[in-house]
N, C-alpha and C. Protein backbone atom coordinates (compact mmCIF):
# COMPACT_ATOMS: atom_id res chain seq x y z
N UNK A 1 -119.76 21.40 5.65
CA UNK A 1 -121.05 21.44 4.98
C UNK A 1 -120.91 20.70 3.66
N UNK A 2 -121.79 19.89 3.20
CA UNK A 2 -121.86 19.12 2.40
C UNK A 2 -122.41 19.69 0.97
N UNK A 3 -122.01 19.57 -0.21
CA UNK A 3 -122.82 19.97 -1.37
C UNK A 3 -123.87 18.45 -2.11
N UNK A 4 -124.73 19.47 -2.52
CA UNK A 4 -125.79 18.51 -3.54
C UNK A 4 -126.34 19.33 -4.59
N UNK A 5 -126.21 18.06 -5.55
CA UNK A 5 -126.75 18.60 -6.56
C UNK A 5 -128.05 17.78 -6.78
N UNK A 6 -129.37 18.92 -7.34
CA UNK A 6 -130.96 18.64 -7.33
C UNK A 6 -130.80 18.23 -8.60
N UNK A 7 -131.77 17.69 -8.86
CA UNK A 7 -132.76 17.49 -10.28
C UNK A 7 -133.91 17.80 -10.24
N UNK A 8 -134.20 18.83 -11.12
CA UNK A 8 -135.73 19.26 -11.01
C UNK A 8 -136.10 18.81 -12.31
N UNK A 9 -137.29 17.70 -12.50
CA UNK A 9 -137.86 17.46 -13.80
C UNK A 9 -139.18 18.15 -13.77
N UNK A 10 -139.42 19.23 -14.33
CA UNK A 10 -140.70 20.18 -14.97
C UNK A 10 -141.66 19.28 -15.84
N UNK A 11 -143.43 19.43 -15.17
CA UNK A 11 -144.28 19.42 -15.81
C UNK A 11 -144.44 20.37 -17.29
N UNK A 12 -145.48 19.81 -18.06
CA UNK A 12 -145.94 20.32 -19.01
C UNK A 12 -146.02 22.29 -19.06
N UNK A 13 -146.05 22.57 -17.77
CA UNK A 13 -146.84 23.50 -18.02
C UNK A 13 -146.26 25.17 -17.69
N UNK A 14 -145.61 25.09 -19.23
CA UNK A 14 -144.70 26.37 -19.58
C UNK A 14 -145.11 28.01 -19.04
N UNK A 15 -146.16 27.65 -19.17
CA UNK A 15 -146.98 29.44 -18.45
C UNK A 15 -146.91 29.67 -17.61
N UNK A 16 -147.21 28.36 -16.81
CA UNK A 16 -147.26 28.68 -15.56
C UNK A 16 -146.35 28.80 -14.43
N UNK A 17 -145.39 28.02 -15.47
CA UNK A 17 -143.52 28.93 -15.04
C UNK A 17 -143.45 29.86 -14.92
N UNK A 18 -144.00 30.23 -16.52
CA UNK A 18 -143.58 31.73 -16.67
C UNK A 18 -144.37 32.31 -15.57
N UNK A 19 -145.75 32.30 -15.33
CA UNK A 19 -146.09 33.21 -14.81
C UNK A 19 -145.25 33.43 -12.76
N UNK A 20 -144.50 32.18 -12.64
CA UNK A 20 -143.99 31.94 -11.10
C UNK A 20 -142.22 32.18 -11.51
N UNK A 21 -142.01 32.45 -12.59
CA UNK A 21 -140.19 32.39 -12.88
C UNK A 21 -139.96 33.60 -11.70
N UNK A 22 -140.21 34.36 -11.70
CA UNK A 22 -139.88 35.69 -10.98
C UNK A 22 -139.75 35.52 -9.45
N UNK A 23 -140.47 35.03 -8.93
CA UNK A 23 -140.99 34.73 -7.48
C UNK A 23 -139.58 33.54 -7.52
N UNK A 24 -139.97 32.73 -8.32
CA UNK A 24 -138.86 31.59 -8.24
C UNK A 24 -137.14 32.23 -8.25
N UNK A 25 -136.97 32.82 -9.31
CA UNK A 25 -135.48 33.59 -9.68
C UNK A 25 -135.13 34.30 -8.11
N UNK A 26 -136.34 34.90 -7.60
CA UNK A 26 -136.10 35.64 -6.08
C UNK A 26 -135.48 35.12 -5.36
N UNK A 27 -136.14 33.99 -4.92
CA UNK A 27 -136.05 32.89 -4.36
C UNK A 27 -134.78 32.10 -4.01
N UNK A 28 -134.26 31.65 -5.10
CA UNK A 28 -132.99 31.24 -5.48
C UNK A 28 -131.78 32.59 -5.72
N UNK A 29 -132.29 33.79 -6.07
CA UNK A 29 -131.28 34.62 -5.43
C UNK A 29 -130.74 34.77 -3.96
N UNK A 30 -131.86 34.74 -3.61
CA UNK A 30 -132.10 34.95 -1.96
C UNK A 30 -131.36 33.71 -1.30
N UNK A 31 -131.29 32.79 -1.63
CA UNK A 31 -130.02 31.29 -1.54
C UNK A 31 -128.34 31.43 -1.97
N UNK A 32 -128.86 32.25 -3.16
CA UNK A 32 -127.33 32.47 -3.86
C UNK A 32 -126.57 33.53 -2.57
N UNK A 33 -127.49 34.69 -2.31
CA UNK A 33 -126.95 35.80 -1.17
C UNK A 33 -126.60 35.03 -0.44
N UNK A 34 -127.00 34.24 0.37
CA UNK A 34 -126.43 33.83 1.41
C UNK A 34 -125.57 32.33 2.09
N UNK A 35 -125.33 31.77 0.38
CA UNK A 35 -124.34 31.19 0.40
C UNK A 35 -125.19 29.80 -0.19
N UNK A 36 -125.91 29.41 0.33
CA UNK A 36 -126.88 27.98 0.20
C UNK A 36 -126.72 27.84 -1.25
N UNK A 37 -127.30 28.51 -2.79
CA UNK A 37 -126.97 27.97 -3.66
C UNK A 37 -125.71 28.38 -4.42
N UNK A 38 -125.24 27.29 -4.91
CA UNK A 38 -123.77 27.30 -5.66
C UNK A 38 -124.05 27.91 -7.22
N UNK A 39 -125.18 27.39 -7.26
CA UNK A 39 -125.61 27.81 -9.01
C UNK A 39 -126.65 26.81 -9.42
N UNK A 40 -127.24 27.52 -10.10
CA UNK A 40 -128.94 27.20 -10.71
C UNK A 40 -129.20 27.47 -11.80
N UNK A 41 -129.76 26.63 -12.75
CA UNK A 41 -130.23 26.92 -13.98
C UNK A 41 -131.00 26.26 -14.87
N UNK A 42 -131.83 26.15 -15.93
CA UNK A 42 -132.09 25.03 -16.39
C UNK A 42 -131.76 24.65 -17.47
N UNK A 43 -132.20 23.55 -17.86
CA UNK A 43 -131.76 22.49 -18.86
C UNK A 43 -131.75 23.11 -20.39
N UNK A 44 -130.57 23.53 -21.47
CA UNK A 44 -131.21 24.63 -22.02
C UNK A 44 -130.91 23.59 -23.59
N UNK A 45 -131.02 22.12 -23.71
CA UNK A 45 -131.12 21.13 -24.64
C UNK A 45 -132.74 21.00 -25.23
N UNK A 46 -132.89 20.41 -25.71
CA UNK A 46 -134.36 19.60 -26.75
C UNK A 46 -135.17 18.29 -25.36
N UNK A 47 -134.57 18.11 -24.35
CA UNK A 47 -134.70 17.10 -23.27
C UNK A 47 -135.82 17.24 -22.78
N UNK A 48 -136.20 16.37 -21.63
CA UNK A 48 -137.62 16.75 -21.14
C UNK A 48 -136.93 18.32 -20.47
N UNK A 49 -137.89 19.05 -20.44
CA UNK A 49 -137.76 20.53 -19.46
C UNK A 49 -137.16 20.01 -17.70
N UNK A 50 -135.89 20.86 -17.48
CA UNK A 50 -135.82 20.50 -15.65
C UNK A 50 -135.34 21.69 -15.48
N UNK A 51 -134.27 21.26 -14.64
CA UNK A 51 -132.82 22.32 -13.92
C UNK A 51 -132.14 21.55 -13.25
N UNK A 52 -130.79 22.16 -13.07
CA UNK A 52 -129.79 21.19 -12.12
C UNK A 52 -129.54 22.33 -11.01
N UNK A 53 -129.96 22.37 -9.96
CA UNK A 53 -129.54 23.25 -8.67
C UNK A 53 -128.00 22.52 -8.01
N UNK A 54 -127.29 23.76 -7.40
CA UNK A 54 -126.18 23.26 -6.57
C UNK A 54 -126.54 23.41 -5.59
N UNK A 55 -126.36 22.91 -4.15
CA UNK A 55 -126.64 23.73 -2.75
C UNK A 55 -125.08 23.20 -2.32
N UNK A 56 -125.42 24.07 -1.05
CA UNK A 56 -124.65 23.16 0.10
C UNK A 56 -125.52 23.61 1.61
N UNK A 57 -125.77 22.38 2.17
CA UNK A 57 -126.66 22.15 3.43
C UNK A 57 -125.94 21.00 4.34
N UNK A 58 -126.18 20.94 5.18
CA UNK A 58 -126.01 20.03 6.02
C UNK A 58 -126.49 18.94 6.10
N UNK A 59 -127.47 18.36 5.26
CA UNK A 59 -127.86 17.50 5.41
C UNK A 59 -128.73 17.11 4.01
N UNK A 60 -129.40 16.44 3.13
CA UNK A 60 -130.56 15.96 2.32
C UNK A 60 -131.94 16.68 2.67
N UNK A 61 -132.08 16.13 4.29
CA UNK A 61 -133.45 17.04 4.48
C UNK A 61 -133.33 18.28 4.85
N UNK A 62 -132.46 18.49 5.01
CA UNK A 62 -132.08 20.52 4.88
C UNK A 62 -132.38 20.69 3.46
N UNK A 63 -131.67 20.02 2.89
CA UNK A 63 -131.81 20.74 1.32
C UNK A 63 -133.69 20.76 0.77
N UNK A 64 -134.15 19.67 1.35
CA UNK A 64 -135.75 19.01 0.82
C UNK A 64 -136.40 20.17 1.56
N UNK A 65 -136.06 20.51 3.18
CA UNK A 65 -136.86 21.80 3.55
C UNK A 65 -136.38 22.96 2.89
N UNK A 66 -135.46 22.83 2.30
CA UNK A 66 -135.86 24.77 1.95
C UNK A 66 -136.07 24.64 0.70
N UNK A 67 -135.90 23.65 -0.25
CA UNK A 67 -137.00 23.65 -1.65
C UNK A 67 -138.18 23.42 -1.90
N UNK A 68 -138.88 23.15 -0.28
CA UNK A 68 -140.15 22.81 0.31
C UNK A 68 -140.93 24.45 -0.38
N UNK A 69 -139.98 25.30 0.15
CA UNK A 69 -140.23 27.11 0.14
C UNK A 69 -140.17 27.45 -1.57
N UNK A 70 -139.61 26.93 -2.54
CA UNK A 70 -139.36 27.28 -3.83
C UNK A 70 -140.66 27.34 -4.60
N UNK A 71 -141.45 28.52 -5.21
CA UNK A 71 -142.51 28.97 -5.49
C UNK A 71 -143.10 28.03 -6.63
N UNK A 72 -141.83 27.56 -7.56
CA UNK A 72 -142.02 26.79 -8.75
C UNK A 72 -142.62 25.20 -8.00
N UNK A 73 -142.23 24.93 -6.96
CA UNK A 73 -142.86 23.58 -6.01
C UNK A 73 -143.97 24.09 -5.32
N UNK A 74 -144.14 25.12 -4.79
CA UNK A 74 -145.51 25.39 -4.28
C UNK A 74 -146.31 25.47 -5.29
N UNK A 75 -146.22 25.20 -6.15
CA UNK A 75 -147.21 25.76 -7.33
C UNK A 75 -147.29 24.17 -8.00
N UNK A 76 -146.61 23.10 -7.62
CA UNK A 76 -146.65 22.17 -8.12
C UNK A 76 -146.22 21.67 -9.47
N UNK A 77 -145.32 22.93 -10.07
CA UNK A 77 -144.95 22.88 -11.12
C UNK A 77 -143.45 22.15 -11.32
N UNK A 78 -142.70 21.08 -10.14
CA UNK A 78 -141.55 20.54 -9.87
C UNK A 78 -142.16 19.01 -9.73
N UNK A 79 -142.76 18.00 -10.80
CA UNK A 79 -143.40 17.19 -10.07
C UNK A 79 -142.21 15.95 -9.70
N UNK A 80 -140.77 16.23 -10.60
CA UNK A 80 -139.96 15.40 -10.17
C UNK A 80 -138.79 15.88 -9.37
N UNK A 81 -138.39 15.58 -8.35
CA UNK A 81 -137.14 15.89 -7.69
C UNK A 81 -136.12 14.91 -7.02
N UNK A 82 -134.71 14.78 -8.15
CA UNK A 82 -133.58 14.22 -6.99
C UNK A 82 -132.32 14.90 -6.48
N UNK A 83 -131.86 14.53 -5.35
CA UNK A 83 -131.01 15.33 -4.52
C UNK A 83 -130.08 13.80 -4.31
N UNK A 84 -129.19 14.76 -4.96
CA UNK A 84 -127.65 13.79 -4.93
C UNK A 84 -126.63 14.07 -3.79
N UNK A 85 -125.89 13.90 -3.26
CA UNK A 85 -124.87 14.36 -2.53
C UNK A 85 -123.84 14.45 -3.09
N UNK A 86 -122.96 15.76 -3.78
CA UNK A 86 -122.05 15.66 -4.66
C UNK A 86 -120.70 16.21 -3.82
N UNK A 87 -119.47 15.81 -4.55
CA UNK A 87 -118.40 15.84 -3.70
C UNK A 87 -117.16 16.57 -5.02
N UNK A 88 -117.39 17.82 -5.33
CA UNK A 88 -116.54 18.59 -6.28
C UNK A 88 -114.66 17.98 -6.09
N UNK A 89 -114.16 17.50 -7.12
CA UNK A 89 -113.15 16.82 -7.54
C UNK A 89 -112.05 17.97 -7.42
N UNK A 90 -112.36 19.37 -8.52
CA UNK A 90 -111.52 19.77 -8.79
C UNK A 90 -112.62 21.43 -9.19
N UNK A 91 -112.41 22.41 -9.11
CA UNK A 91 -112.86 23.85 -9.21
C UNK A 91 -113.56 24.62 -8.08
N UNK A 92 -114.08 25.76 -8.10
CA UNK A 92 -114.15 26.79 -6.64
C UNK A 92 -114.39 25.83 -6.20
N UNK A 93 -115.72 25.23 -5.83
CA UNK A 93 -116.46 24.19 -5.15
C UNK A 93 -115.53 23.05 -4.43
N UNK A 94 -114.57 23.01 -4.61
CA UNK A 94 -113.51 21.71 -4.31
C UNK A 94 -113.02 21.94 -2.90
């Protein structure tokens, strides 16, 4: 199984995070349980607002369908997303 790492670049619109963080945090727990995410968080610099997600999926469009499901994208509040295919050098992930 392959790992990737996302880029989520966040719209303007801080509330309406807030008001979906919860549903979202679920969400991505519910990935962490069962192995799919490696670790999630966001960008905690002066930068535009994002997050860097880890997965591991089988594929790019595995990873694109199940962030299809992520509440913070149903809500349209993810208007940028890239998915890298990353290949850990050296730590757990390796």
């Amino acid at each position: 199984m392959a790992a990737f790492a996302v880029f989520y670049t966040y719209d303007d619109r801080s509330a309406d995070r807030d008001t979906h963080r919860p549903a979202h945090r679920a969400f991505l727990g519910d990935l962490l349980e069962s192995g799919v995410v490696l670790a999630a968080g966001a960008y905690s610099d002066a930068g535009a607002p994002g997050a860097l997600l880890l997965l591991r999926a089988e594929s790019e469009a595995e990873v694109t369908a199940v962030l299809a499901q992520d509440p913070f994208v149903l809500a349209g509040l993810v208007p940028g997303v890239e998915i890298r295919e990353w290949s850990a050098g050296v730590g757990p992930w390796a």
